[in-house]
N, C-alpha and C. Protein backbone atom coordinates (compact mmCIF):
# COMPACT_ATOMS: atom_id res chain seq x y z
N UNK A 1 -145.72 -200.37 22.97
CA UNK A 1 -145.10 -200.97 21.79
C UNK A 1 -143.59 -200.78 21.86
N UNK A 2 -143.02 -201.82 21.57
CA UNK A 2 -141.45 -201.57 21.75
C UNK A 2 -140.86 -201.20 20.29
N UNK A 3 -139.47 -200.43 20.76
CA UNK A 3 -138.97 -200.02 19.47
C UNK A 3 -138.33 -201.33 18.72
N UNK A 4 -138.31 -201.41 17.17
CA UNK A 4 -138.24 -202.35 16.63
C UNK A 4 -136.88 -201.72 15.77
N UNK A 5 -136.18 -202.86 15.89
CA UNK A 5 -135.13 -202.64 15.14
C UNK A 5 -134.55 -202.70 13.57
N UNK A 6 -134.62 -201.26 12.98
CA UNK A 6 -135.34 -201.53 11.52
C UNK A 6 -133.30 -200.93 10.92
N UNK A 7 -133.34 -201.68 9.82
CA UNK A 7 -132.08 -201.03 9.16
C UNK A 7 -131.91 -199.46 8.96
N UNK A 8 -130.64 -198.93 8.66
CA UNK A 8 -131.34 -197.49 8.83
C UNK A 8 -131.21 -197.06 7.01
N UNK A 9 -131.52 -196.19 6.81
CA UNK A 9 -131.20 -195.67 5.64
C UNK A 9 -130.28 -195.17 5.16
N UNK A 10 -129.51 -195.72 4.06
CA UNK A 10 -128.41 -194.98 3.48
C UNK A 10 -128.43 -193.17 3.42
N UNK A 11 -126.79 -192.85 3.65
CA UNK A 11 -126.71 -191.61 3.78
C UNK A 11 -125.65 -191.50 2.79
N UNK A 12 -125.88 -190.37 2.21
CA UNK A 12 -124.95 -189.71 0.92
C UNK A 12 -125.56 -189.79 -0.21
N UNK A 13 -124.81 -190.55 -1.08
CA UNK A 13 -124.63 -190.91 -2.25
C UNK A 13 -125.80 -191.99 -2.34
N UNK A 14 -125.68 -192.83 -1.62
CA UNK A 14 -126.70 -193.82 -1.83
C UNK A 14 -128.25 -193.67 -1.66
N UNK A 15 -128.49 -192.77 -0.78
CA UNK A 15 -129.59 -192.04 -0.38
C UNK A 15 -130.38 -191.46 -1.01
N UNK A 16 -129.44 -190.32 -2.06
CA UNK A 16 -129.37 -189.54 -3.11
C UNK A 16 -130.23 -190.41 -4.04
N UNK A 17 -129.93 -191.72 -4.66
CA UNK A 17 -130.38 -192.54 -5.33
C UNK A 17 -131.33 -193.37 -5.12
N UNK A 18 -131.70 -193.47 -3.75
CA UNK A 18 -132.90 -194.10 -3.67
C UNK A 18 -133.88 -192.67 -3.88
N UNK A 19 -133.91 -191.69 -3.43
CA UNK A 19 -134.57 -190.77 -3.91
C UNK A 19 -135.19 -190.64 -5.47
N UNK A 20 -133.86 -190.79 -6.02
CA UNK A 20 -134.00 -190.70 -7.40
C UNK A 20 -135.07 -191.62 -8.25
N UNK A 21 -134.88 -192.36 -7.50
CA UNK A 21 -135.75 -194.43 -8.51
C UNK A 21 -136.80 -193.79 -7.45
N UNK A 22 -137.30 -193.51 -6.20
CA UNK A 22 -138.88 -192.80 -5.54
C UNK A 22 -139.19 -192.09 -6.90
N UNK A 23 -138.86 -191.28 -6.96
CA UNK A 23 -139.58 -190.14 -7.89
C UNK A 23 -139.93 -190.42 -8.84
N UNK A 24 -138.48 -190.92 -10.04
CA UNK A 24 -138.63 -190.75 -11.39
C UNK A 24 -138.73 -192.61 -12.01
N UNK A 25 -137.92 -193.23 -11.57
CA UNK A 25 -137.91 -194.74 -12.38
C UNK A 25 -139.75 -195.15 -12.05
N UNK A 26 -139.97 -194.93 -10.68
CA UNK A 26 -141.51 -195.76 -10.56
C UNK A 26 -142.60 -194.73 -11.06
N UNK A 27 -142.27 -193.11 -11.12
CA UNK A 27 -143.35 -192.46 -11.68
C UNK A 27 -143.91 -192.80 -13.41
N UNK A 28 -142.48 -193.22 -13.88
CA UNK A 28 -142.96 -192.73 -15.41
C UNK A 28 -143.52 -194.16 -15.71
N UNK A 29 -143.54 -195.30 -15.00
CA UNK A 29 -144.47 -196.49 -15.05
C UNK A 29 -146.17 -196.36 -15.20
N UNK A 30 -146.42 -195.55 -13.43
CA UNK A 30 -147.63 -195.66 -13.25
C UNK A 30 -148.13 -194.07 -13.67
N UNK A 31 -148.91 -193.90 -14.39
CA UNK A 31 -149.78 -192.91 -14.70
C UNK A 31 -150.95 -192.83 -14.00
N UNK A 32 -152.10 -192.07 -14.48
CA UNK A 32 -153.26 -191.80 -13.51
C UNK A 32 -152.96 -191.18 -12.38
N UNK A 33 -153.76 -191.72 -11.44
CA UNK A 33 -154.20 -190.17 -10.09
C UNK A 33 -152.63 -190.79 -9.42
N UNK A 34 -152.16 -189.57 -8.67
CA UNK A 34 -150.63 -189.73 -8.08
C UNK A 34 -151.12 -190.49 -6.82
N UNK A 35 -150.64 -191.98 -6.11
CA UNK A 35 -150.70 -191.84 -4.88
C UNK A 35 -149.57 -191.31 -3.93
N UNK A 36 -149.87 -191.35 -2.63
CA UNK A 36 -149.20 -191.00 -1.72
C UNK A 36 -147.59 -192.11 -1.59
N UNK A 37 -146.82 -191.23 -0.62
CA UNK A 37 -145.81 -192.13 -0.98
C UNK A 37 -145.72 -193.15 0.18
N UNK A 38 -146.60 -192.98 0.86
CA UNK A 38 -146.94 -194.36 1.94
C UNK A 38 -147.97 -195.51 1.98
N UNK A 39 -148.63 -195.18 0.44
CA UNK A 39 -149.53 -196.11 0.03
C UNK A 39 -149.26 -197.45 -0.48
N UNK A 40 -149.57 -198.47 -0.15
CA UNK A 40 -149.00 -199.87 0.10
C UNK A 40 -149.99 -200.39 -1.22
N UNK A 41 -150.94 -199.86 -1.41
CA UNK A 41 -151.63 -200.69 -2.43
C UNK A 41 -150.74 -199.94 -3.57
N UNK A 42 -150.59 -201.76 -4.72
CA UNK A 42 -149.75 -201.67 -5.62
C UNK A 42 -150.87 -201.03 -7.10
């Protein structure tokens, strides 16, 4: 399989904030059982 050329991820500040909206903006939406954070089903 060849390596695929994917954007990379913000570093710093911006990073910081995608962290932030992972955790807290999409948690306090979905309630019930926690999924994983690589789970694709919506």
């Amino acid at each position: 399989m060849e390596k695929k050329d994917k954007p990379k991820d913000p570093r710093g500040r911006a990073f910081k904030r995608m962290q932030y909206n992972r955790r807290f903006v999409t948690a306090v939406v979905g309630f019930g059982k926690k999924k994983g954070p690589n789970s694709s089903d919506k």
